[in-house]
N, C-alpha and C. Protein backbone atom coordinates (compact mmCIF):
# COMPACT_ATOMS: atom_id res chain seq x y z
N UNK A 1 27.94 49.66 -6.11
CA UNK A 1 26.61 49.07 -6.16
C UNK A 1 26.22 48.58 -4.75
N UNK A 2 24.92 48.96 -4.26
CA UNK A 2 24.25 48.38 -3.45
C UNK A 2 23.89 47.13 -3.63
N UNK A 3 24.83 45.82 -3.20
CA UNK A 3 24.51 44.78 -3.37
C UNK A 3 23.65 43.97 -2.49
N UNK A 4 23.10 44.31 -1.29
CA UNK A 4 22.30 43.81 -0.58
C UNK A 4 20.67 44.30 -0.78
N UNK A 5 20.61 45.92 -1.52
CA UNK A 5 19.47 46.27 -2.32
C UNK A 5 19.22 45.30 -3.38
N UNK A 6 20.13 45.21 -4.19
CA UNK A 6 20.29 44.50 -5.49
C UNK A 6 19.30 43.04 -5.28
N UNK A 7 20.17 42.63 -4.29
CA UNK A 7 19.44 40.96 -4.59
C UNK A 7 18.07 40.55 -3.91
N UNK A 8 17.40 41.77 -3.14
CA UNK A 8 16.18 41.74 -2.40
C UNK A 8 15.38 41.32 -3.36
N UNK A 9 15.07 41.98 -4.73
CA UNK A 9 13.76 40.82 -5.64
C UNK A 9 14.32 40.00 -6.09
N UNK A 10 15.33 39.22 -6.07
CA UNK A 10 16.14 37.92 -6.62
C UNK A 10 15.52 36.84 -5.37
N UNK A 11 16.19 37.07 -4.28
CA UNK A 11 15.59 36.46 -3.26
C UNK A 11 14.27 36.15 -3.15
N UNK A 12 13.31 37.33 -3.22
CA UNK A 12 11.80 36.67 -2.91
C UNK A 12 11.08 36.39 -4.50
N UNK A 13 11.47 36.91 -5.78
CA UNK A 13 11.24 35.96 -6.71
C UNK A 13 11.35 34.62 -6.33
N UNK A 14 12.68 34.06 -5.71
CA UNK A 14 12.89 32.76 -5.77
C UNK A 14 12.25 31.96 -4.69
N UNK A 15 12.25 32.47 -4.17
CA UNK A 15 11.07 32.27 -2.46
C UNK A 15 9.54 32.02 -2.68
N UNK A 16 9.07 32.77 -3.84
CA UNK A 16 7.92 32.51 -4.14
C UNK A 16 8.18 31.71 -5.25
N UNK A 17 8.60 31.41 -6.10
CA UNK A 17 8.89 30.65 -7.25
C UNK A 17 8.67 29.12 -6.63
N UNK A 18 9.78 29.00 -5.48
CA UNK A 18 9.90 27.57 -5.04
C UNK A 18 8.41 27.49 -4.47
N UNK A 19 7.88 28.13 -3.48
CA UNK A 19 6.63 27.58 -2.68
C UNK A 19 5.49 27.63 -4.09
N UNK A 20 5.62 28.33 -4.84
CA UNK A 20 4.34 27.98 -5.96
C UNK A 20 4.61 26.54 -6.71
N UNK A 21 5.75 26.37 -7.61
CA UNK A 21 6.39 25.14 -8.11
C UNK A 21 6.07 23.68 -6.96
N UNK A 22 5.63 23.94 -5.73
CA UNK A 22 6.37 22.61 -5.00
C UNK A 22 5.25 21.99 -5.43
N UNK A 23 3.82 22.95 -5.50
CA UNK A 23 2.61 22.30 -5.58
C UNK A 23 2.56 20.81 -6.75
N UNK A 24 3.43 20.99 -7.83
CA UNK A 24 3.44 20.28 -9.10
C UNK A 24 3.47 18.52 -8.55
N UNK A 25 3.93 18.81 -7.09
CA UNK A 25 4.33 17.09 -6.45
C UNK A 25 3.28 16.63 -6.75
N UNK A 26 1.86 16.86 -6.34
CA UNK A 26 0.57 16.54 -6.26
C UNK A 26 0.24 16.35 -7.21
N UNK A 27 -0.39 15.02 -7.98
CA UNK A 27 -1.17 14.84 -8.76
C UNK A 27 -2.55 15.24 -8.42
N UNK A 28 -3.14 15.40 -9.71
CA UNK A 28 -4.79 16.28 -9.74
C UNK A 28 -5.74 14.74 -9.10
N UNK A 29 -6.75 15.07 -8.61
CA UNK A 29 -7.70 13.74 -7.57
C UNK A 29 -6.75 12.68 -7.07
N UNK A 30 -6.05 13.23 -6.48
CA UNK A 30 -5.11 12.11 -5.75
C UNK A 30 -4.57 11.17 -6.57
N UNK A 31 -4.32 11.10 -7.69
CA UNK A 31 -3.81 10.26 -8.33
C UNK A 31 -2.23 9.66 -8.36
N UNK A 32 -1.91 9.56 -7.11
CA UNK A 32 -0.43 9.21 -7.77
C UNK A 32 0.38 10.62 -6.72
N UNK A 33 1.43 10.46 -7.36
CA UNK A 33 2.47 11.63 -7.25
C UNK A 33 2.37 12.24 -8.85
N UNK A 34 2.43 13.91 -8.47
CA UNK A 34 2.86 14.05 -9.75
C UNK A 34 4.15 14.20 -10.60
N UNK A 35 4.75 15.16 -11.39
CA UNK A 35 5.98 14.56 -12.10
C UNK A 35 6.61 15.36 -11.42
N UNK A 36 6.94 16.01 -10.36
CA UNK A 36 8.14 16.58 -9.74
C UNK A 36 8.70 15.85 -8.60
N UNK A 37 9.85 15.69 -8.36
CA UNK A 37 10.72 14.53 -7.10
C UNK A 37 10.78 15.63 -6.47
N UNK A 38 11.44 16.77 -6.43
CA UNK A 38 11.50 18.15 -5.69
C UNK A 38 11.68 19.40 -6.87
N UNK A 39 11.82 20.00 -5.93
CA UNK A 39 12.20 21.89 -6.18
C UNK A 39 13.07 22.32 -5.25
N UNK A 40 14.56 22.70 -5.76
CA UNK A 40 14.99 23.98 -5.34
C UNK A 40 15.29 24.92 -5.86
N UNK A 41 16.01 25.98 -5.37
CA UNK A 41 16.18 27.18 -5.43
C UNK A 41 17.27 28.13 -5.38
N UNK A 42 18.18 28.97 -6.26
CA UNK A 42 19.06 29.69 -5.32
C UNK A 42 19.11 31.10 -6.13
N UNK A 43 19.87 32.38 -5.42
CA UNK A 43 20.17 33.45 -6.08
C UNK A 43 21.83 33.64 -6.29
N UNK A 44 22.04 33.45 -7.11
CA UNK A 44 23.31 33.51 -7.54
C UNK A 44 24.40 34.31 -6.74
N UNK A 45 25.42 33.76 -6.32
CA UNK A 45 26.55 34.49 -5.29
C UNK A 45 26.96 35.77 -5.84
N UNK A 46 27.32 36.78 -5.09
CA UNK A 46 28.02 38.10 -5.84
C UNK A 46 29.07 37.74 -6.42
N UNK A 47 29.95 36.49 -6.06
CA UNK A 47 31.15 36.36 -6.49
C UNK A 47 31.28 35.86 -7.91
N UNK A 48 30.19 34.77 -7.62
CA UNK A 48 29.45 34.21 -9.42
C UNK A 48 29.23 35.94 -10.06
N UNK A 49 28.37 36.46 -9.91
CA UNK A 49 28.28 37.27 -10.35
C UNK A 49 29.16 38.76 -10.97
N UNK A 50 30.29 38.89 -10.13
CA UNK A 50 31.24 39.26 -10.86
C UNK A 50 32.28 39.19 -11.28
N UNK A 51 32.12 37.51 -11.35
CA UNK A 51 33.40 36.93 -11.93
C UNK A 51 32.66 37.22 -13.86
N UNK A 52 31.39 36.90 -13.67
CA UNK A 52 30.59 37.26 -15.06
C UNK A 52 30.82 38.62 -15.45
N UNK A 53 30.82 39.35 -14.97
CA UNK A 53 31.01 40.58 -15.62
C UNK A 53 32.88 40.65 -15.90
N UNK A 54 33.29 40.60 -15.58
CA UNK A 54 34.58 40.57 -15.96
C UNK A 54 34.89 39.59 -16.99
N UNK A 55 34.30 38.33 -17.07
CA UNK A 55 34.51 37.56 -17.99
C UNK A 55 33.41 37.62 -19.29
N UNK A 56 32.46 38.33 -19.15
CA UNK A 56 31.73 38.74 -20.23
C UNK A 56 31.81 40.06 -20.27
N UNK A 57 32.49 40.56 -19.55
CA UNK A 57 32.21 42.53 -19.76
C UNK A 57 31.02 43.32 -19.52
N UNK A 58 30.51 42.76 -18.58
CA UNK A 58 29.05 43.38 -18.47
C UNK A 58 29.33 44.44 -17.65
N UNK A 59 28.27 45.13 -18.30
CA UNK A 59 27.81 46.57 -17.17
C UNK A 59 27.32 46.69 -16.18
N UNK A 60 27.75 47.22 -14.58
CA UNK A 60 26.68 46.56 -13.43
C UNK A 60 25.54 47.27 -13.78
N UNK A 61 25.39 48.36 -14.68
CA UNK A 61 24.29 48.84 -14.60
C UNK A 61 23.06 48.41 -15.49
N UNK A 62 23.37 46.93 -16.15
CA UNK A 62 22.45 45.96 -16.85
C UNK A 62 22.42 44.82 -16.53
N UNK A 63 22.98 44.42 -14.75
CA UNK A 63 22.94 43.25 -14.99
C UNK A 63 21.77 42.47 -15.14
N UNK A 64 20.92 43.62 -14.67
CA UNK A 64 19.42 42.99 -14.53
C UNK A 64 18.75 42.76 -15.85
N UNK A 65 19.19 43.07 -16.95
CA UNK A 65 18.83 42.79 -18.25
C UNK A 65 19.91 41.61 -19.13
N UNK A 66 21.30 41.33 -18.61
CA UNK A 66 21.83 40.57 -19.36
C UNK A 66 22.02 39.35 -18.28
N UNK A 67 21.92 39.16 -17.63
CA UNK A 67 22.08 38.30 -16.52
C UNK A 67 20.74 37.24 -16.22
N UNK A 68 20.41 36.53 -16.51
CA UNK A 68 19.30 35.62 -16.84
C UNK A 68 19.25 34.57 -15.84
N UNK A 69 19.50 34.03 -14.79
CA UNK A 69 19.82 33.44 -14.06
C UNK A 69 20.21 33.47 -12.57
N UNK A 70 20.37 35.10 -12.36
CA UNK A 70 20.42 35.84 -11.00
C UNK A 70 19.51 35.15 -10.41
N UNK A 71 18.74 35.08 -10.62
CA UNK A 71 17.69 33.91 -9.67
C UNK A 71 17.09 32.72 -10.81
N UNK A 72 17.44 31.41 -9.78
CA UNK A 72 17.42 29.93 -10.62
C UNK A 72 16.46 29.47 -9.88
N UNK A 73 15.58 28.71 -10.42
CA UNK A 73 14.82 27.28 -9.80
C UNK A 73 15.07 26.35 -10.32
N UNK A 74 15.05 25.13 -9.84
CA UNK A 74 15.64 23.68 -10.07
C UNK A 74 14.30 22.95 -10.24
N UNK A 75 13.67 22.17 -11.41
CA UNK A 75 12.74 21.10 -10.66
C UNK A 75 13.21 20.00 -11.29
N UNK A 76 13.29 19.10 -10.70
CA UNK A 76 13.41 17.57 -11.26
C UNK A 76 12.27 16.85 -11.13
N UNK A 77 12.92 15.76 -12.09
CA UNK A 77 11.46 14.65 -12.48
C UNK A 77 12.28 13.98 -12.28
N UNK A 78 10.81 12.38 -11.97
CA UNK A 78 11.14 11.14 -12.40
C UNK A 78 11.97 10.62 -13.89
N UNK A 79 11.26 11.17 -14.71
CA UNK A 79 11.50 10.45 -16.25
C UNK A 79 11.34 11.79 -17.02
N UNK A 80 12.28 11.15 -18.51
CA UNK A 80 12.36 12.32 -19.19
C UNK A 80 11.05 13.33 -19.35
N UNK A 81 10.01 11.83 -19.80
CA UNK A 81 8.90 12.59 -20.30
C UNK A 81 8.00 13.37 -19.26
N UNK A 82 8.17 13.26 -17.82
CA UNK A 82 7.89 14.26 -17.19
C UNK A 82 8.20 15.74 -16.98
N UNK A 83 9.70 15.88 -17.76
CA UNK A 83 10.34 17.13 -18.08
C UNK A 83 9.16 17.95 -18.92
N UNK A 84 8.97 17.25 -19.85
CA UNK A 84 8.00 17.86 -20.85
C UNK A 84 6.93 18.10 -20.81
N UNK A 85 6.01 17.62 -19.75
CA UNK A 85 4.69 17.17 -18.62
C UNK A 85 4.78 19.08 -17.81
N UNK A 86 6.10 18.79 -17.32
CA UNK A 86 6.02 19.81 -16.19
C UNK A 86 6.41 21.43 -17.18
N UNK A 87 7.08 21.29 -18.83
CA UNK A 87 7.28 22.30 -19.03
C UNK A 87 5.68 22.87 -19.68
N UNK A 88 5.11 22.07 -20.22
CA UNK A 88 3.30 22.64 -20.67
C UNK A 88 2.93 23.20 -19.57
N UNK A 89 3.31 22.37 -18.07
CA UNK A 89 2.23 23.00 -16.90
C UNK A 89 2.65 24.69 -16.86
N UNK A 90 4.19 24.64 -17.43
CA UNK A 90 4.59 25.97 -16.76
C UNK A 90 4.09 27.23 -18.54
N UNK A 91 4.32 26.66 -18.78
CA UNK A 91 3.93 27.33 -20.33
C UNK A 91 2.39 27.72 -20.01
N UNK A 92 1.20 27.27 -19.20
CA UNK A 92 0.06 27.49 -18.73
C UNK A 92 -0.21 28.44 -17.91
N UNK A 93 0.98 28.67 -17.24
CA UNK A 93 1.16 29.78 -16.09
C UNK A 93 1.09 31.18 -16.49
N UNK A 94 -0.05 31.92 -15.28
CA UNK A 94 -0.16 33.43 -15.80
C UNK A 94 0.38 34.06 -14.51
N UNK A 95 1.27 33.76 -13.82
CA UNK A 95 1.87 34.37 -12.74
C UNK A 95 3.19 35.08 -13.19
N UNK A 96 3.55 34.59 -14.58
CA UNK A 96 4.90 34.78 -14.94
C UNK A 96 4.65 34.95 -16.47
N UNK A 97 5.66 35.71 -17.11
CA UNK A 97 6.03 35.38 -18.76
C UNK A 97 7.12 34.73 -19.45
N UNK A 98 7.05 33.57 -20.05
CA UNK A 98 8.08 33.06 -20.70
C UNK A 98 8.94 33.97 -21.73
N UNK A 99 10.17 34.04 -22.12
CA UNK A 99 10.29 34.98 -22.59
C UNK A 99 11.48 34.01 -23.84
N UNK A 100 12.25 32.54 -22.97
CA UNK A 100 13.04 32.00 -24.11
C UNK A 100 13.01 30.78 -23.33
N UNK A 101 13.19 29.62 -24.51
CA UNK A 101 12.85 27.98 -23.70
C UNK A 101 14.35 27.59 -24.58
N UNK A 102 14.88 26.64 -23.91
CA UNK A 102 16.14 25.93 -24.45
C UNK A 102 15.65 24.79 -23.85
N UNK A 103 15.93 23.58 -25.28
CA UNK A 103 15.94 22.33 -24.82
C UNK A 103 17.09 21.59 -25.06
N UNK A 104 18.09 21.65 -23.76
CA UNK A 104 19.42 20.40 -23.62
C UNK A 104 19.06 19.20 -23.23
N UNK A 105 17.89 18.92 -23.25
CA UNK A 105 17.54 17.47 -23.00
C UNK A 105 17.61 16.53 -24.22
N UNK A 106 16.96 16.91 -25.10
CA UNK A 106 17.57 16.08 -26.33
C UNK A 106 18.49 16.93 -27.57
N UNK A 107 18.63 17.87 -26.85
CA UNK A 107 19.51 18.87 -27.88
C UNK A 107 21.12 18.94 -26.56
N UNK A 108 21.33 18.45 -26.16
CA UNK A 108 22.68 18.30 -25.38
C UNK A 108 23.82 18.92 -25.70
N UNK A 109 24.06 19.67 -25.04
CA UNK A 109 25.76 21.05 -24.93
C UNK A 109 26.51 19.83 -25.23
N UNK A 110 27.90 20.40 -25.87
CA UNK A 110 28.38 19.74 -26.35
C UNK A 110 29.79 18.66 -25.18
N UNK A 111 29.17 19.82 -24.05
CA UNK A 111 29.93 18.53 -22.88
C UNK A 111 29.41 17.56 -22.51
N UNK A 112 28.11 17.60 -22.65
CA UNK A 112 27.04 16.24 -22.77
C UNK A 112 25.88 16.79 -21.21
N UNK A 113 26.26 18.22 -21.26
CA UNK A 113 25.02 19.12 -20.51
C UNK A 113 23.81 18.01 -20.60
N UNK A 114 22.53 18.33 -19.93
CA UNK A 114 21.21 17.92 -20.67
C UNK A 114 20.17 18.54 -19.12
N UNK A 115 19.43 19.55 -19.85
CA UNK A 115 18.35 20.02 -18.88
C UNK A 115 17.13 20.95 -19.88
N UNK A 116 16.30 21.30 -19.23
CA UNK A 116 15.54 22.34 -20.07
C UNK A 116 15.48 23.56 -19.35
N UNK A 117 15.94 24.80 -20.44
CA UNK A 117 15.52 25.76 -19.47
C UNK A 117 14.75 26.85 -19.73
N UNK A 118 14.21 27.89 -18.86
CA UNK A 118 13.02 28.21 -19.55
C UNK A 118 13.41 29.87 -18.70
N UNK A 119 13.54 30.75 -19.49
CA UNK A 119 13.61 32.12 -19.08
C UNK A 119 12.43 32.97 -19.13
N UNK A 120 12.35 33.60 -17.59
CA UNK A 120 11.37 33.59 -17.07
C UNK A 120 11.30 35.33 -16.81
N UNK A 121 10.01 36.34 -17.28
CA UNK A 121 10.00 37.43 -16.32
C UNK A 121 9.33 37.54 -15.34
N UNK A 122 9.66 37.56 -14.11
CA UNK A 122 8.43 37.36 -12.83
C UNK A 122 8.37 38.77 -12.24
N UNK A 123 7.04 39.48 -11.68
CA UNK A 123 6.64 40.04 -11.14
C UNK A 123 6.66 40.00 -9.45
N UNK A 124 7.47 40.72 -8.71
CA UNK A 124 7.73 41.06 -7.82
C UNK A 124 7.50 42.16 -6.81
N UNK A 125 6.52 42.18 -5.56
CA UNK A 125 6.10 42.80 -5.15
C UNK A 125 7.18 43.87 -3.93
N UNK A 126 7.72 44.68 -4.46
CA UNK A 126 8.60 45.40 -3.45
C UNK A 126 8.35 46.45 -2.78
N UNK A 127 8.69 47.18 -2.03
CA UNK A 127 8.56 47.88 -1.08
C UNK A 127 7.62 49.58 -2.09
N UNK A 128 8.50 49.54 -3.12
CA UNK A 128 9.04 50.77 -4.29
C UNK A 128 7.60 50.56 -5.07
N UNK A 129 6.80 48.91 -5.20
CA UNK A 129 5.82 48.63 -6.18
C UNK A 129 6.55 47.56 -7.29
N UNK A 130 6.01 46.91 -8.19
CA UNK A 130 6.43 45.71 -8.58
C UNK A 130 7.35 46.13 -9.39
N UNK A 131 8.37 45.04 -9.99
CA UNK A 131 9.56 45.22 -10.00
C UNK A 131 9.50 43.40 -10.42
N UNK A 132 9.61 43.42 -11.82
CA UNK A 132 10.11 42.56 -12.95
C UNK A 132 11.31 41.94 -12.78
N UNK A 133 11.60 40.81 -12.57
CA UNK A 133 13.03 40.46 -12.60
C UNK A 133 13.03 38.62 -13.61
N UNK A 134 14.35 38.79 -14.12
CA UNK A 134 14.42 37.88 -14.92
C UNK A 134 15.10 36.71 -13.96
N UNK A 135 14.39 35.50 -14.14
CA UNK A 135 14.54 33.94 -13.45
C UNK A 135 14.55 33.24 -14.63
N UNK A 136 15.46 31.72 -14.14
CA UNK A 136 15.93 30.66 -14.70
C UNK A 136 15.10 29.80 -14.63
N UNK A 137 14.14 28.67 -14.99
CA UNK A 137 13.79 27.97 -15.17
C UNK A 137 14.16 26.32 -14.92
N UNK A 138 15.15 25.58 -14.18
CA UNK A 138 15.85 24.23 -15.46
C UNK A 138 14.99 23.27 -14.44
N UNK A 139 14.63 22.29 -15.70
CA UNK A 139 13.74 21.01 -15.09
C UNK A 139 14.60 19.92 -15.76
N UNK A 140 15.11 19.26 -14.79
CA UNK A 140 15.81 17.99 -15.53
C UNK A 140 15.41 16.81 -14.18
N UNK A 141 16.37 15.69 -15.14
CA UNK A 141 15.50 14.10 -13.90
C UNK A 141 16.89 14.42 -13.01
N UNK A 142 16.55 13.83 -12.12
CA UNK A 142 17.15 13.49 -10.98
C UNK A 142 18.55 12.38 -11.47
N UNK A 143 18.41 11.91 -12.72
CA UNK A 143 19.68 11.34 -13.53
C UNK A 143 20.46 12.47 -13.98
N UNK A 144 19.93 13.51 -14.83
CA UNK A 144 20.45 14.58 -15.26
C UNK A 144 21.25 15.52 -14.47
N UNK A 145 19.98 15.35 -13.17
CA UNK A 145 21.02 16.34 -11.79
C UNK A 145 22.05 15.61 -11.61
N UNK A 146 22.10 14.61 -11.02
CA UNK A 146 23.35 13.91 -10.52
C UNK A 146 24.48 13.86 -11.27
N UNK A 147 24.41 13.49 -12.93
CA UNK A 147 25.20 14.39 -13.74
C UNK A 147 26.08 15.62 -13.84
N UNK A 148 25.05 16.47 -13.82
CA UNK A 148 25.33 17.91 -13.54
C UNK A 148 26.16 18.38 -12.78
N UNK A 149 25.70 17.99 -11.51
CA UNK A 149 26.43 18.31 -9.96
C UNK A 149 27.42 17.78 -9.72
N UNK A 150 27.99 16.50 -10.47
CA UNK A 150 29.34 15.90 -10.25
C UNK A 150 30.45 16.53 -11.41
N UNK A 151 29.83 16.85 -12.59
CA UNK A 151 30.44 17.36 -13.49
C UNK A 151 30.98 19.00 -13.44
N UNK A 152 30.01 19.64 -12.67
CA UNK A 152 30.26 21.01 -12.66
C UNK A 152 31.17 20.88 -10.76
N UNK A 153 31.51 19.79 -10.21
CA UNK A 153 31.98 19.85 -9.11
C UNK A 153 33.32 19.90 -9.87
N UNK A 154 33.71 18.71 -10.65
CA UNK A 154 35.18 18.67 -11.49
C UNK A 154 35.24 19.20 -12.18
N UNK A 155 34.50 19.99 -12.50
CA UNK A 155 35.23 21.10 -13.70
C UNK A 155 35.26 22.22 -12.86
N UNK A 156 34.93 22.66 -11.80
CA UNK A 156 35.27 24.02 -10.95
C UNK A 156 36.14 23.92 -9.93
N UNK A 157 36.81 22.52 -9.98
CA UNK A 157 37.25 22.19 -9.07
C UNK A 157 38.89 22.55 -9.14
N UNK A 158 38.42 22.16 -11.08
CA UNK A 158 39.97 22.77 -12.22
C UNK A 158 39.82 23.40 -12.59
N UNK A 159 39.64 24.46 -12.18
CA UNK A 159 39.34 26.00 -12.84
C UNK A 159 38.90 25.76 -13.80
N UNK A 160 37.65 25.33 -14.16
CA UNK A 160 37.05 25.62 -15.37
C UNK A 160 37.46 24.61 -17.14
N UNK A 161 38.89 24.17 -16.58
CA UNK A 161 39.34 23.24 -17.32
C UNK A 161 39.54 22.05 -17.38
N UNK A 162 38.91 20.96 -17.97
CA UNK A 162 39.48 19.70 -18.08
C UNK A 162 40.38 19.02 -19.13
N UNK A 163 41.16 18.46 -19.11
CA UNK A 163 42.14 17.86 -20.05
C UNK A 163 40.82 17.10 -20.93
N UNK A 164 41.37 17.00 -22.32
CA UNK A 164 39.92 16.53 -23.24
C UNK A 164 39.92 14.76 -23.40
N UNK A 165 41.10 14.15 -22.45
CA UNK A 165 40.04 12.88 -21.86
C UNK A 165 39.39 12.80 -20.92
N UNK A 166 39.33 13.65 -19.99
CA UNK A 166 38.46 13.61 -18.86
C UNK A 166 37.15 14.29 -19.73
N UNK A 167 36.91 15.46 -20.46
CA UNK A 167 35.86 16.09 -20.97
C UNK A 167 35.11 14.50 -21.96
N UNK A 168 35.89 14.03 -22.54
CA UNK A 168 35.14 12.71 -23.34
C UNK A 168 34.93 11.66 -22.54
N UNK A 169 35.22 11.47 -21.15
CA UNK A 169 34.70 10.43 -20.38
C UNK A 169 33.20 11.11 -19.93
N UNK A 170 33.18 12.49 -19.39
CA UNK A 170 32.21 12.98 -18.64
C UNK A 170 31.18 12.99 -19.54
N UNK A 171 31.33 13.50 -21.14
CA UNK A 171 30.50 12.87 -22.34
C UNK A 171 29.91 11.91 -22.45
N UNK A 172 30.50 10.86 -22.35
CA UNK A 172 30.34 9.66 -22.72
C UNK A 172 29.59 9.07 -21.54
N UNK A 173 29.72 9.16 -20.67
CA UNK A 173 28.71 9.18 -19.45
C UNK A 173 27.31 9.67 -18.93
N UNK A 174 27.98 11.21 -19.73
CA UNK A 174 26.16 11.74 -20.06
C UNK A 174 25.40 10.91 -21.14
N UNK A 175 25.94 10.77 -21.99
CA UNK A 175 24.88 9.84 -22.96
C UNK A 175 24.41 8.33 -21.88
N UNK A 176 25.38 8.06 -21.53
CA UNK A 176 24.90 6.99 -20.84
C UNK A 176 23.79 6.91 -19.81
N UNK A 177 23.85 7.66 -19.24
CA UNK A 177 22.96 8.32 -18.20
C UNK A 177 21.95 8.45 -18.85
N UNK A 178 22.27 9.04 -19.42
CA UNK A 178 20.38 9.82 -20.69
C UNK A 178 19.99 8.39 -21.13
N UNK A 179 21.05 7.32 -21.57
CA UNK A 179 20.30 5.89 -22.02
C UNK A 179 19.60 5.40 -20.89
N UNK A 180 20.28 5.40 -19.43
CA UNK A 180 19.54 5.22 -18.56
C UNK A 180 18.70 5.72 -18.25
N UNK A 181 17.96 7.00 -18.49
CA UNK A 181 16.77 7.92 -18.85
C UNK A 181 15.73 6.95 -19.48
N UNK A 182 15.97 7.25 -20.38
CA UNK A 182 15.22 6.49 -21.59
C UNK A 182 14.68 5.09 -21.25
N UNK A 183 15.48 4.19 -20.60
CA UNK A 183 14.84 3.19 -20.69
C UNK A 183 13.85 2.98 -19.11
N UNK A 184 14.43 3.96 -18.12
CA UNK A 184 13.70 4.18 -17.24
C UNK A 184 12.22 4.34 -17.41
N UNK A 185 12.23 5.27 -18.84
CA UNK A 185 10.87 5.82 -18.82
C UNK A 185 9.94 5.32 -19.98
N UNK A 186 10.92 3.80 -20.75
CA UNK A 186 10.27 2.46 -21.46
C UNK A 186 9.66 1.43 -20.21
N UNK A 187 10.28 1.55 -19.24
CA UNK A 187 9.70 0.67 -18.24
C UNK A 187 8.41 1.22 -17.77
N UNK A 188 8.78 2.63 -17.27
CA UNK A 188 7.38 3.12 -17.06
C UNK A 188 6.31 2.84 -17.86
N UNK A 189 6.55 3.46 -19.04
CA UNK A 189 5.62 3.17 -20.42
C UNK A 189 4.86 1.96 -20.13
N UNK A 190 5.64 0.57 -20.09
CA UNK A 190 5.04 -0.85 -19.96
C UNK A 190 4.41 -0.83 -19.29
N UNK A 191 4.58 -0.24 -17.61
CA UNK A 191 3.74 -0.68 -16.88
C UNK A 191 2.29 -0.11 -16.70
């Protein structure tokens, strides 16, 4: 496989993905900030990528159909309920087609995950003529990231495994976190 062909619409999907998304900072008549803290972006490593096929058996010659995530965008919010703010804005969008929405924000993996994600087909302008590629979606708070990123640091750190008191602390922490969510965004409410 031509892997440097391969990831050319992964890349500028995600290139344009991020510079369209950043706009969401802006509230409409200056009002404020709106519900995004940032946006990033990445295209998944070859190495990620065929460690997946070996561990799911995929075909290189589908990855572009079973592989959902080859290209990711990140947006975070302030508060939960901005997750849900920013997923209508994107559900509004005719630049792209939704194609599957998962909600781990109040539906939480059972490691105590929590994000939303939203699978995406985007239209891509290539050299050849456009060229469809499937993108990731996940909007979680900036509680949820920090979560995330420490949890998926120690669990890759152990190959993939944690002894199941470390997995019920990292649990038990996500809920906590998410309580700290929640009441973050009762304070808001009040004010």
């Amino acid at each position: 496989m031509n892997w440097d062909a391969f990831f050319i619409p992964y890349i500028q999907a995600v290139a344009e993905l991020k510079v369209k998304l950043r706009y969401l900072r802006l509230a409409p008549q200056g009002a404020g900030s709106g519900p995004v803290e940032f946006v990033t972006g990445r295209v998944k490593s070859r190495a990620s990528i065929e460690e997946k096929i070996v561990r799911r058996h995929l075909s290189e010659d589908r990855l572009a159909l079973d592989l959902q995530d080859i290209a990711g965008v990140r947006i975070m919010t302030r508060y939960v309920q901005d997750i849900y703010q920013v997923v209508e804005i994107l559900r509004k969008r005719t630049d792209f087609q939704i194609l599957e929405e998962r909600d781990y924000v109040m539906n939480a993996k059972p490691s105590g995950y929590r994000s939303y994600h939203i699978v995406i087909e985007y239209p891509v302008e290539t050299i050849s003529g456009e060229r469809k590629v499937l993108a990731e979606i996940q909007v979680r708070t900036l509680a949820m990231n920090f979560w995330a990123t420490i949890e998926h640091d120690l669990r890759y750190k152990h190959g993939g495994e944690l002894s199941p008191a470390v997995a019920e602390q990292l649990t038990q922490l996500s809920d906590e976190t998410f309580s700290l969510d929640q009441k973050m965004s009762e304070i808001k409410e009040e004010l």
